[in-house]
PDB file of N, CA and C in Angstrom:
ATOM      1  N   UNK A   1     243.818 363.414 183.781  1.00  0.00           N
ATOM      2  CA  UNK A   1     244.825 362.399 184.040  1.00  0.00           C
ATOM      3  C   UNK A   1     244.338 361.496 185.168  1.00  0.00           C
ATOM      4  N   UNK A   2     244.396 360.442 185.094  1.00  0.00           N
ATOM      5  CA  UNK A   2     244.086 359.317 185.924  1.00  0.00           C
ATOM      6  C   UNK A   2     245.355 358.678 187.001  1.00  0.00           C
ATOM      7  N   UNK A   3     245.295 358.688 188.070  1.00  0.00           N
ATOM      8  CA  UNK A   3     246.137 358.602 189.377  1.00  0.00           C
ATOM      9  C   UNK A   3     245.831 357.039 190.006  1.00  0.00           C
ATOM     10  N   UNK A   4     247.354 356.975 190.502  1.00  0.00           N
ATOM     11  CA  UNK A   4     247.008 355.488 191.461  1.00  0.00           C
ATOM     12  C   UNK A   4     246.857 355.961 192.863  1.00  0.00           C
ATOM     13  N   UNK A   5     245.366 355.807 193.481  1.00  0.00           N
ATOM     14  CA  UNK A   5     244.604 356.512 194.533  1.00  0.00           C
ATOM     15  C   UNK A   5     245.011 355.437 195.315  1.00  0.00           C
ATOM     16  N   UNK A   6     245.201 355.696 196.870  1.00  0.00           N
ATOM     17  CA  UNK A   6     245.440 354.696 197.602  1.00  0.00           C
ATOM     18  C   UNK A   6     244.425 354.897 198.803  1.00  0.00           C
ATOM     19  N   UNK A   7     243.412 354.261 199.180  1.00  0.00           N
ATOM     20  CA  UNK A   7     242.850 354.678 200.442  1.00  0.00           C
ATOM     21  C   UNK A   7     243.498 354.104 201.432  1.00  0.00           C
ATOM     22  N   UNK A   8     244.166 354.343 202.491  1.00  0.00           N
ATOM     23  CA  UNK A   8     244.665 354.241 203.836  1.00  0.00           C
ATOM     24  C   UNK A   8     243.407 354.259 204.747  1.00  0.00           C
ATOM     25  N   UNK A   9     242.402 353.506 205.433  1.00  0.00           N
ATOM     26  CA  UNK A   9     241.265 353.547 206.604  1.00  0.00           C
ATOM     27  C   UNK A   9     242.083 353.786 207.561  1.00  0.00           C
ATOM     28  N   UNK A  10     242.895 353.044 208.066  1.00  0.00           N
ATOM     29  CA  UNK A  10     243.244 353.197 209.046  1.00  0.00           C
ATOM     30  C   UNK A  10     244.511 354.511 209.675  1.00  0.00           C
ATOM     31  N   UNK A  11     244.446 355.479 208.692  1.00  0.00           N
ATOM     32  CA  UNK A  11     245.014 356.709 208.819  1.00  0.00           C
ATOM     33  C   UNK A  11     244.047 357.602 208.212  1.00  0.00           C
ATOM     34  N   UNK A  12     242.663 357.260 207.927  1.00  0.00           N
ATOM     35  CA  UNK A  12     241.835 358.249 207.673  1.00  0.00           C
ATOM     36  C   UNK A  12     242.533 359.326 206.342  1.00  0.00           C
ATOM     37  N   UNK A  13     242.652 358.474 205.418  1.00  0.00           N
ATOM     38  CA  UNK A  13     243.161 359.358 204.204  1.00  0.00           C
ATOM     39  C   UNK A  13     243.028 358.807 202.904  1.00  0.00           C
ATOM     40  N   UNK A  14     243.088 359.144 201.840  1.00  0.00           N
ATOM     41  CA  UNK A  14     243.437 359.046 200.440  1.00  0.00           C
ATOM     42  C   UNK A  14     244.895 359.364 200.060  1.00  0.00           C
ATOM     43  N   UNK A  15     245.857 358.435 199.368  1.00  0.00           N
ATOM     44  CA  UNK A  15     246.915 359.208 198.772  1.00  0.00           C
ATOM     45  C   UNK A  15     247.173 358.956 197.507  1.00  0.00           C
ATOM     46  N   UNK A  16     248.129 359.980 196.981  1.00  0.00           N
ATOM     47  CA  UNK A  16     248.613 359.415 195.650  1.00  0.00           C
ATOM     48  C   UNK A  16     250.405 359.710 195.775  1.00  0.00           C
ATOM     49  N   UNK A  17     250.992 359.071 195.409  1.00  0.00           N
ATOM     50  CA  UNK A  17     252.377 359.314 195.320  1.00  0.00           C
ATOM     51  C   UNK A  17     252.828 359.004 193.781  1.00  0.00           C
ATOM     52  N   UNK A  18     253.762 360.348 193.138  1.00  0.00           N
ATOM     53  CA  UNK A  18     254.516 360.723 192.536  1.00  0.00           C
ATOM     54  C   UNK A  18     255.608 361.867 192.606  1.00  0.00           C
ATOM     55  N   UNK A  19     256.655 360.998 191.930  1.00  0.00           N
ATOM     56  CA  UNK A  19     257.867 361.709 192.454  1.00  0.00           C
ATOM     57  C   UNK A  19     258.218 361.377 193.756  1.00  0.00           C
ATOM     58  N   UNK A  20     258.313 360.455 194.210  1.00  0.00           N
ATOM     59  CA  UNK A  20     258.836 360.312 195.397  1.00  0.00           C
ATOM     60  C   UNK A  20     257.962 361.555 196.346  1.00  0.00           C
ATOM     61  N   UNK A  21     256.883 361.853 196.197  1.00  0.00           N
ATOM     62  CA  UNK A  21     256.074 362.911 196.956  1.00  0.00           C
ATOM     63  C   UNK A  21     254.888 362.424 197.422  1.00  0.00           C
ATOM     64  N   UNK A  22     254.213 362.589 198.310  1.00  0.00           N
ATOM     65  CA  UNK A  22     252.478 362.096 198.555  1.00  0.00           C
ATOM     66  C   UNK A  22     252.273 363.304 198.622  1.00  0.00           C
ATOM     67  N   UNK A  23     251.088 362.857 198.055  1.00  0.00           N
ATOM     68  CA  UNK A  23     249.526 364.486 198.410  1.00  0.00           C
ATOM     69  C   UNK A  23     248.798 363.481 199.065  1.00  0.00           C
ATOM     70  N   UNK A  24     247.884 364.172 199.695  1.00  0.00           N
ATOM     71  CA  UNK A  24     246.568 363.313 200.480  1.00  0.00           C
ATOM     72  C   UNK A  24     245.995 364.269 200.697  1.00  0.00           C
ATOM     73  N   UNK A  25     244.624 363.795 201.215  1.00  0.00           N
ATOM     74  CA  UNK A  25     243.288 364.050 201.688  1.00  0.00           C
ATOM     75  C   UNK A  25     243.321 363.168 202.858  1.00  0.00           C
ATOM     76  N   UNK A  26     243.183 363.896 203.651  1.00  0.00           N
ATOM     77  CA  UNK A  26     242.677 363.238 205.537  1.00  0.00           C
ATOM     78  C   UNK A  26     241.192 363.455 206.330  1.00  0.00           C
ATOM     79  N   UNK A  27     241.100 362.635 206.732  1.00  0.00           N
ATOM     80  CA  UNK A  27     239.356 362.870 206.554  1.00  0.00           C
ATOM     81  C   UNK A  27     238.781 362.497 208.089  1.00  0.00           C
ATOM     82  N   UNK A  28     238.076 362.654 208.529  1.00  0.00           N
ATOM     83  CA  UNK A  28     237.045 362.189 210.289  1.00  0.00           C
ATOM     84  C   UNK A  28     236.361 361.720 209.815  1.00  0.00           C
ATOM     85  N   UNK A  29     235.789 360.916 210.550  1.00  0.00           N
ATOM     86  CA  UNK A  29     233.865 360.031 210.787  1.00  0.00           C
ATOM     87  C   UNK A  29     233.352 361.036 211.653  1.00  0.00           C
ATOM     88  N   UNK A  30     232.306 361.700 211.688  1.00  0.00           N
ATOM     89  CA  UNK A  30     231.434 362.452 212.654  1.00  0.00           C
ATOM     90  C   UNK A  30     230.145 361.757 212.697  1.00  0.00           C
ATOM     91  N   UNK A  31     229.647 360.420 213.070  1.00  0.00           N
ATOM     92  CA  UNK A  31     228.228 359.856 212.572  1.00  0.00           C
ATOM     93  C   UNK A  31     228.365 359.452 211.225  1.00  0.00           C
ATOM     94  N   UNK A  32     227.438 360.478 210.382  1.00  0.00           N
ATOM     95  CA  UNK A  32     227.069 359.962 209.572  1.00  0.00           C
ATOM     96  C   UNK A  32     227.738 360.586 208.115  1.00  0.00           C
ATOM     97  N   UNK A  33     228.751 361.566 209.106  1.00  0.00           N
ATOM     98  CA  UNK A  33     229.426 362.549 207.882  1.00  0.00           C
ATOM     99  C   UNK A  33     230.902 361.819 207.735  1.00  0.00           C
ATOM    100  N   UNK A  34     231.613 362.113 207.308  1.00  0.00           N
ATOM    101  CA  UNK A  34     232.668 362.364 206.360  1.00  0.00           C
ATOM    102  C   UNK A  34     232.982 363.853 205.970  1.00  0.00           C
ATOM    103  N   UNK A  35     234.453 364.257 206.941  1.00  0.00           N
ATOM    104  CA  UNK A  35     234.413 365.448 206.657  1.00  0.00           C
ATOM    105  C   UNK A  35     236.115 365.691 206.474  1.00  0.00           C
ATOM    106  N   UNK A  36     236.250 366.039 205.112  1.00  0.00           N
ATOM    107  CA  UNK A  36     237.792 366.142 204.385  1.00  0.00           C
ATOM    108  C   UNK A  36     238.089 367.851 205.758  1.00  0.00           C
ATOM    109  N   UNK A  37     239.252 367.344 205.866  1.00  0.00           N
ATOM    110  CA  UNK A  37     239.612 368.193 206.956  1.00  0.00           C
ATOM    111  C   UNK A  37     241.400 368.715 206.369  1.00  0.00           C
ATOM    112  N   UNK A  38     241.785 367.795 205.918  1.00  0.00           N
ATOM    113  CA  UNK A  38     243.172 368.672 204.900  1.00  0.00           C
ATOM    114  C   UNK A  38     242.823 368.022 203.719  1.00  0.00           C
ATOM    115  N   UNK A  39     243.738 368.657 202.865  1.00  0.00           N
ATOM    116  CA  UNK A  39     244.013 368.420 201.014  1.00  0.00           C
ATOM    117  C   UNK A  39     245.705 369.300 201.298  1.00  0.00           C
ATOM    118  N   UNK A  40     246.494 368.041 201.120  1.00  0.00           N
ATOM    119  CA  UNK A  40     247.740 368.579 201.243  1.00  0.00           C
ATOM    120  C   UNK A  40     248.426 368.134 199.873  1.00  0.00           C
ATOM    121  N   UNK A  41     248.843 369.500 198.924  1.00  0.00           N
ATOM    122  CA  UNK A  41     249.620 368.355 197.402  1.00  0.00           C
ATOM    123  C   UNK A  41     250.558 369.474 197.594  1.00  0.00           C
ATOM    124  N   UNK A  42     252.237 368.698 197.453  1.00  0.00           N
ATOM    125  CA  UNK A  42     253.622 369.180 197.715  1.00  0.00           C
ATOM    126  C   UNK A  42     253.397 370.347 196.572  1.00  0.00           C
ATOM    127  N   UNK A  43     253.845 371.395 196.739  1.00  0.00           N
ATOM    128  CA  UNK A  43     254.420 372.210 195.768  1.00  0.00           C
ATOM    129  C   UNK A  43     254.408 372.193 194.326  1.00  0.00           C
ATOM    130  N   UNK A  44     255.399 370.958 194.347  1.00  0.00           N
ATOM    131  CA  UNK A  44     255.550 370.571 192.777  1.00  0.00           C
ATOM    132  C   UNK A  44     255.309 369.729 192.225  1.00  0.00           C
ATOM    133  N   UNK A  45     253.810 369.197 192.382  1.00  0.00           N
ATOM    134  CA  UNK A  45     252.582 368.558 191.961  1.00  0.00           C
ATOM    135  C   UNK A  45     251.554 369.239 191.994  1.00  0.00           C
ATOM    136  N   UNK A  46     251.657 370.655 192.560  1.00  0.00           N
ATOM    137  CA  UNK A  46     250.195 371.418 192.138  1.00  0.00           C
ATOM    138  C   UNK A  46     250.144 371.373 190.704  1.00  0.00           C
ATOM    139  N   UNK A  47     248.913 371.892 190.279  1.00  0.00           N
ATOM    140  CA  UNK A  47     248.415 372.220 188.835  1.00  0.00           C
ATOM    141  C   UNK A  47     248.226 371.122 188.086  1.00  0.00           C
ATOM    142  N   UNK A  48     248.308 369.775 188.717  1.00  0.00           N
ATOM    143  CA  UNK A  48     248.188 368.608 188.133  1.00  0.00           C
ATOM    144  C   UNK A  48     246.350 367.682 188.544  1.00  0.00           C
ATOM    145  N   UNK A  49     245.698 368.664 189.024  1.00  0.00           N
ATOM    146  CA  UNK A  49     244.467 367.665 189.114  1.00  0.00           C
ATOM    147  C   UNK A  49     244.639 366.938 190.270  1.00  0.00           C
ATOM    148  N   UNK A  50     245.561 366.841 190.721  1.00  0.00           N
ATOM    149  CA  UNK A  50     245.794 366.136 192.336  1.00  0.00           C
ATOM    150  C   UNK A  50     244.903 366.012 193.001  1.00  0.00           C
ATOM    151  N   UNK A  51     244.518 367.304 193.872  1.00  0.00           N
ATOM    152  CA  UNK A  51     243.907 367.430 195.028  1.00  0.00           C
ATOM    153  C   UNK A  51     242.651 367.306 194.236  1.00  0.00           C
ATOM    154  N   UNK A  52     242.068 367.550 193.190  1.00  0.00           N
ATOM    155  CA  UNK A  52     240.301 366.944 192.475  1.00  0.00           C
ATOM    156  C   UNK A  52     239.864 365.990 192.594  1.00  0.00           C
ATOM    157  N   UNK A  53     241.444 365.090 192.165  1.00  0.00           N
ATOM    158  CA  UNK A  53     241.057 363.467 192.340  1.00  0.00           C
ATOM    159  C   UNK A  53     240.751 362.941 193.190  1.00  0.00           C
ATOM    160  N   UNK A  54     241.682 363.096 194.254  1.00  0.00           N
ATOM    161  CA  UNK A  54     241.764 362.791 195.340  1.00  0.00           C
ATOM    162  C   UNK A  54     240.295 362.900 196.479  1.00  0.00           C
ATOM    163  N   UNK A  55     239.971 364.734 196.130  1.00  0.00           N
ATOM    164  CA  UNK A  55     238.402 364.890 196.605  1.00  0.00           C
ATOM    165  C   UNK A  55     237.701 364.189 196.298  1.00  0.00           C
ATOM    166  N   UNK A  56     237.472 363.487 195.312  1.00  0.00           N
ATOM    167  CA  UNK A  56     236.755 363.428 194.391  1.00  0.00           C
ATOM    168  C   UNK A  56     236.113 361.277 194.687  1.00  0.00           C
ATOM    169  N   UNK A  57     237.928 361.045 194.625  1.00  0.00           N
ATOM    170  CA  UNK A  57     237.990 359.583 195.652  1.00  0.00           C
ATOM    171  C   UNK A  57     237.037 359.361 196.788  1.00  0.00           C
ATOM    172  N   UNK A  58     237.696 360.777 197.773  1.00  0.00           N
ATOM    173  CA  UNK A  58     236.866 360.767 199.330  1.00  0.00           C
ATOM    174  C   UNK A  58     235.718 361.017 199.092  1.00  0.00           C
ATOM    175  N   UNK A  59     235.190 361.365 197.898  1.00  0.00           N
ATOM    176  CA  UNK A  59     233.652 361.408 197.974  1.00  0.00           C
ATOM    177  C   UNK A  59     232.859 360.569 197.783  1.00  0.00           C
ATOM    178  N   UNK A  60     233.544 359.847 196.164  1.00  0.00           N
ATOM    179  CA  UNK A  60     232.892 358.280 196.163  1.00  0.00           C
ATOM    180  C   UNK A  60     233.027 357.641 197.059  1.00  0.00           C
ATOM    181  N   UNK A  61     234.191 357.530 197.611  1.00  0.00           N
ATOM    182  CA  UNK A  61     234.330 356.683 199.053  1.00  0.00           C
ATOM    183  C   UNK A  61     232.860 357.001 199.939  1.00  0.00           C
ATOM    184  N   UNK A  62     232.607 358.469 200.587  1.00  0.00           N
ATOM    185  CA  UNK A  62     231.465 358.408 201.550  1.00  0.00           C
ATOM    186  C   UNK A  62     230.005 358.242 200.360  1.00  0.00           C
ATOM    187  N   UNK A  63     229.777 358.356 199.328  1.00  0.00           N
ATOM    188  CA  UNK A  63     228.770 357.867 199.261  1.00  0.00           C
ATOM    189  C   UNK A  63     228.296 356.844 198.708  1.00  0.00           C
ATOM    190  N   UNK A  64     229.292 355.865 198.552  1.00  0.00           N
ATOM    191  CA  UNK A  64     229.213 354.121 198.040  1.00  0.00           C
ATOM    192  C   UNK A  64     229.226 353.870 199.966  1.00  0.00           C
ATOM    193  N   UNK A  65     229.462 354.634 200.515  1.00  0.00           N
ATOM    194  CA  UNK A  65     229.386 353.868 202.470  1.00  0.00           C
ATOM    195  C   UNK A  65     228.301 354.764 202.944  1.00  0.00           C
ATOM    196  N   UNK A  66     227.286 355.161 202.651  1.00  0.00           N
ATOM    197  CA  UNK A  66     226.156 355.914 202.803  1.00  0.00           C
ATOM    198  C   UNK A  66     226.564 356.934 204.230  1.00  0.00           C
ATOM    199  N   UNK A  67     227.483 357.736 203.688  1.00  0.00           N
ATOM    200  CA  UNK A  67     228.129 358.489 204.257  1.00  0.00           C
ATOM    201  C   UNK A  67     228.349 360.330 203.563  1.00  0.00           C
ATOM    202  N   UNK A  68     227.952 361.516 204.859  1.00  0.00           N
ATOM    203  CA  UNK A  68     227.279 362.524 203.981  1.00  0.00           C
ATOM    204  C   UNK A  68     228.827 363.014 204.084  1.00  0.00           C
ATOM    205  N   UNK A  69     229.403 363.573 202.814  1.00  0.00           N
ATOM    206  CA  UNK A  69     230.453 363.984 202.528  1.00  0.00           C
ATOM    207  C   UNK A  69     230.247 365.700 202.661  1.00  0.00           C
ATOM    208  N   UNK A  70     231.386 365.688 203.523  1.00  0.00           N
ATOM    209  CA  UNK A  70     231.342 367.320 203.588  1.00  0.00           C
ATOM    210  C   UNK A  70     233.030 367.861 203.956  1.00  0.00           C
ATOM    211  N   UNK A  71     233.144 369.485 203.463  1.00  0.00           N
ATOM    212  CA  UNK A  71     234.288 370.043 203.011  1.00  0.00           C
ATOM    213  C   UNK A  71     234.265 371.123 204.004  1.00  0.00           C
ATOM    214  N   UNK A  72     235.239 370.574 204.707  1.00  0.00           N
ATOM    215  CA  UNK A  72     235.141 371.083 205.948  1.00  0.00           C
ATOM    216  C   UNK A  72     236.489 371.793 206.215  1.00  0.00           C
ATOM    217  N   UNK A  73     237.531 371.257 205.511  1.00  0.00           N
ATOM    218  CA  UNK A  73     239.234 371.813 205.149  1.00  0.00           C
ATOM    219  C   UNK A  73     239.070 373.802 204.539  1.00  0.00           C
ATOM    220  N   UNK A  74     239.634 374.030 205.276  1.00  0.00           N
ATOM    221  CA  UNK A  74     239.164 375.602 204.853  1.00  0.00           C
ATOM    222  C   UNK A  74     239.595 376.109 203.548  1.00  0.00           C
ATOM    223  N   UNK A  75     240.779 375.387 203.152  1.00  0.00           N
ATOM    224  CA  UNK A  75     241.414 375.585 201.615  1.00  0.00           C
ATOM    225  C   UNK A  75     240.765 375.104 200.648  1.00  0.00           C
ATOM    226  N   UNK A  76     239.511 373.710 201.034  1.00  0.00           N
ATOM    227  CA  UNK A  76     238.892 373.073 200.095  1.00  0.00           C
ATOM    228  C   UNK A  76     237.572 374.007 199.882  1.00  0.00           C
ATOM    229  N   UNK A  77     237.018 374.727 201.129  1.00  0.00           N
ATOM    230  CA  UNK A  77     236.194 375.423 201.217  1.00  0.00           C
ATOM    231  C   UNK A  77     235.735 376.764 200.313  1.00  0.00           C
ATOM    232  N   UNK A  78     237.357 376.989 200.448  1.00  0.00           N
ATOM    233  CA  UNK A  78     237.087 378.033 199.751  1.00  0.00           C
ATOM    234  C   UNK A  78     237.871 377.979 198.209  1.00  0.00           C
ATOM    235  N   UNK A  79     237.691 376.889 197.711  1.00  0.00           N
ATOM    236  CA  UNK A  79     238.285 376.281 196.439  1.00  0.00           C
ATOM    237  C   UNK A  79     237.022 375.356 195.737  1.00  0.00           C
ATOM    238  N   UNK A  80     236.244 375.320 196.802  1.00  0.00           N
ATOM    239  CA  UNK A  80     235.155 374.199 195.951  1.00  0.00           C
ATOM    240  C   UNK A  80     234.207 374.369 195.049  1.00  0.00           C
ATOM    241  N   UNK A  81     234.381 375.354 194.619  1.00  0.00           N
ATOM    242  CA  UNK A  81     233.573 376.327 192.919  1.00  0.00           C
ATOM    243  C   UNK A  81     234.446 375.654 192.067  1.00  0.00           C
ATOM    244  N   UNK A  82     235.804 375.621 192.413  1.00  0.00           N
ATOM    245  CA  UNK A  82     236.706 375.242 191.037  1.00  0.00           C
ATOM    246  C   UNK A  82     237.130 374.026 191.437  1.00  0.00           C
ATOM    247  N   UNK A  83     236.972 373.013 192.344  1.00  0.00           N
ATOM    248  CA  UNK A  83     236.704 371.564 192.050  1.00  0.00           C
ATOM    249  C   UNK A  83     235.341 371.421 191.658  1.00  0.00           C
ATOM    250  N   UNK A  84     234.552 371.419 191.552  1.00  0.00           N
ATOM    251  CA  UNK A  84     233.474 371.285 191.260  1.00  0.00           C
ATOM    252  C   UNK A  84     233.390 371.246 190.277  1.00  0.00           C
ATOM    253  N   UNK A  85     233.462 372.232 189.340  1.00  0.00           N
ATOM    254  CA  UNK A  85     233.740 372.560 187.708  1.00  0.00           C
ATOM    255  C   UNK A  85     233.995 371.237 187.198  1.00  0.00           C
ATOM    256  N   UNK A  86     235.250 370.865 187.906  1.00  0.00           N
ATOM    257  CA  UNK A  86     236.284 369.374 187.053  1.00  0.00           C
ATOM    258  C   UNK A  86     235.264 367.796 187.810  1.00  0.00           C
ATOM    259  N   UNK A  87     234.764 367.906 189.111  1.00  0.00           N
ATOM    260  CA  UNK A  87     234.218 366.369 189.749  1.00  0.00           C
ATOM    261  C   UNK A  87     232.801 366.442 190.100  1.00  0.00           C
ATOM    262  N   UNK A  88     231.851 368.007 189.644  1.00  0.00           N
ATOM    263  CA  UNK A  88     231.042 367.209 189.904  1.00  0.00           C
ATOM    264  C   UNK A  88     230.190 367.172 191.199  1.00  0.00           C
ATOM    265  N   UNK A  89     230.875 367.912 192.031  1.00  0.00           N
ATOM    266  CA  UNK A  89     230.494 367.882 193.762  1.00  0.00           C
ATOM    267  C   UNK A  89     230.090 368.821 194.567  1.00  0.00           C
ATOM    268  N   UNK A  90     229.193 369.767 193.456  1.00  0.00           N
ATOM    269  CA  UNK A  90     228.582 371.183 193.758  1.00  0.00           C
ATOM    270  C   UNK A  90     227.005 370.498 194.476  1.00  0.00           C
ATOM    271  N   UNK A  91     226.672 369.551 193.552  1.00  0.00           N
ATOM    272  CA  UNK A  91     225.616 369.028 194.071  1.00  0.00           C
ATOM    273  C   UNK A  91     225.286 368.687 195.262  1.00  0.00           C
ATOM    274  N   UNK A  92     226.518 367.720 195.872  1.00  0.00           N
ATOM    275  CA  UNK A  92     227.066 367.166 196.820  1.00  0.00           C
ATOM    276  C   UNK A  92     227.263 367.833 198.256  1.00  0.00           C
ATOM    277  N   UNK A  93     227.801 368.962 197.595  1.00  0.00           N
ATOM    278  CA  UNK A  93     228.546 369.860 199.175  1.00  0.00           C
ATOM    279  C   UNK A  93     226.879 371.103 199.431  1.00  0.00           C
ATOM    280  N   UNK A  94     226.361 371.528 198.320  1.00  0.00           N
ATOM    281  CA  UNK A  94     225.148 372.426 198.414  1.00  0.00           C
ATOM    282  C   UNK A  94     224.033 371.761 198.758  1.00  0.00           C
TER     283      UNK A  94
END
């Protein structure tokens, strides 16, 4: 399913809103990294691909800005076998 992604710069995030709900991804500059630091999706928008997309956004985002993307959010950390599967970003984070 395809989402209306919103990048926010100046709050350091990605969002998507449905249902009157936001999920986001919030992210730092460290140099030269890019490092997703939450993946927050309400309750009752899990199981929808949310938080993939969204990663998935912040990643094209750092590497169309020659920026090293890294998963640094401890929930993404230890979830990033099974985003990966769906975006792709095993390459990326290994």
């Amino acid at each position: 399913m395809e989402y209306d992604i919103v990048h926010h710069p100046e709050k350091y995030r990605f969002e998507i809103k449905q249902d009157g709900l936001t999920a986001f991804v919030q992210y730092r500059l460290v140099g030269n990294n890019l490092d997703i630091i939450h993946t927050i999706v309400p309750v009752p928008l899990e199981g929808q691909g949310i938080a993939a997309s969204l990663v998935k956004a912040t990643f094209d985002y750092a590497i169309e800005n020659q920026l090293k993307p890294r998963a640094v959010c401890s929930c993404l950390a230890k979830k990033t076998s099974g985003i990966c599967k769906i975006t792709n970003l095993k390459k990326i984070i290994l």
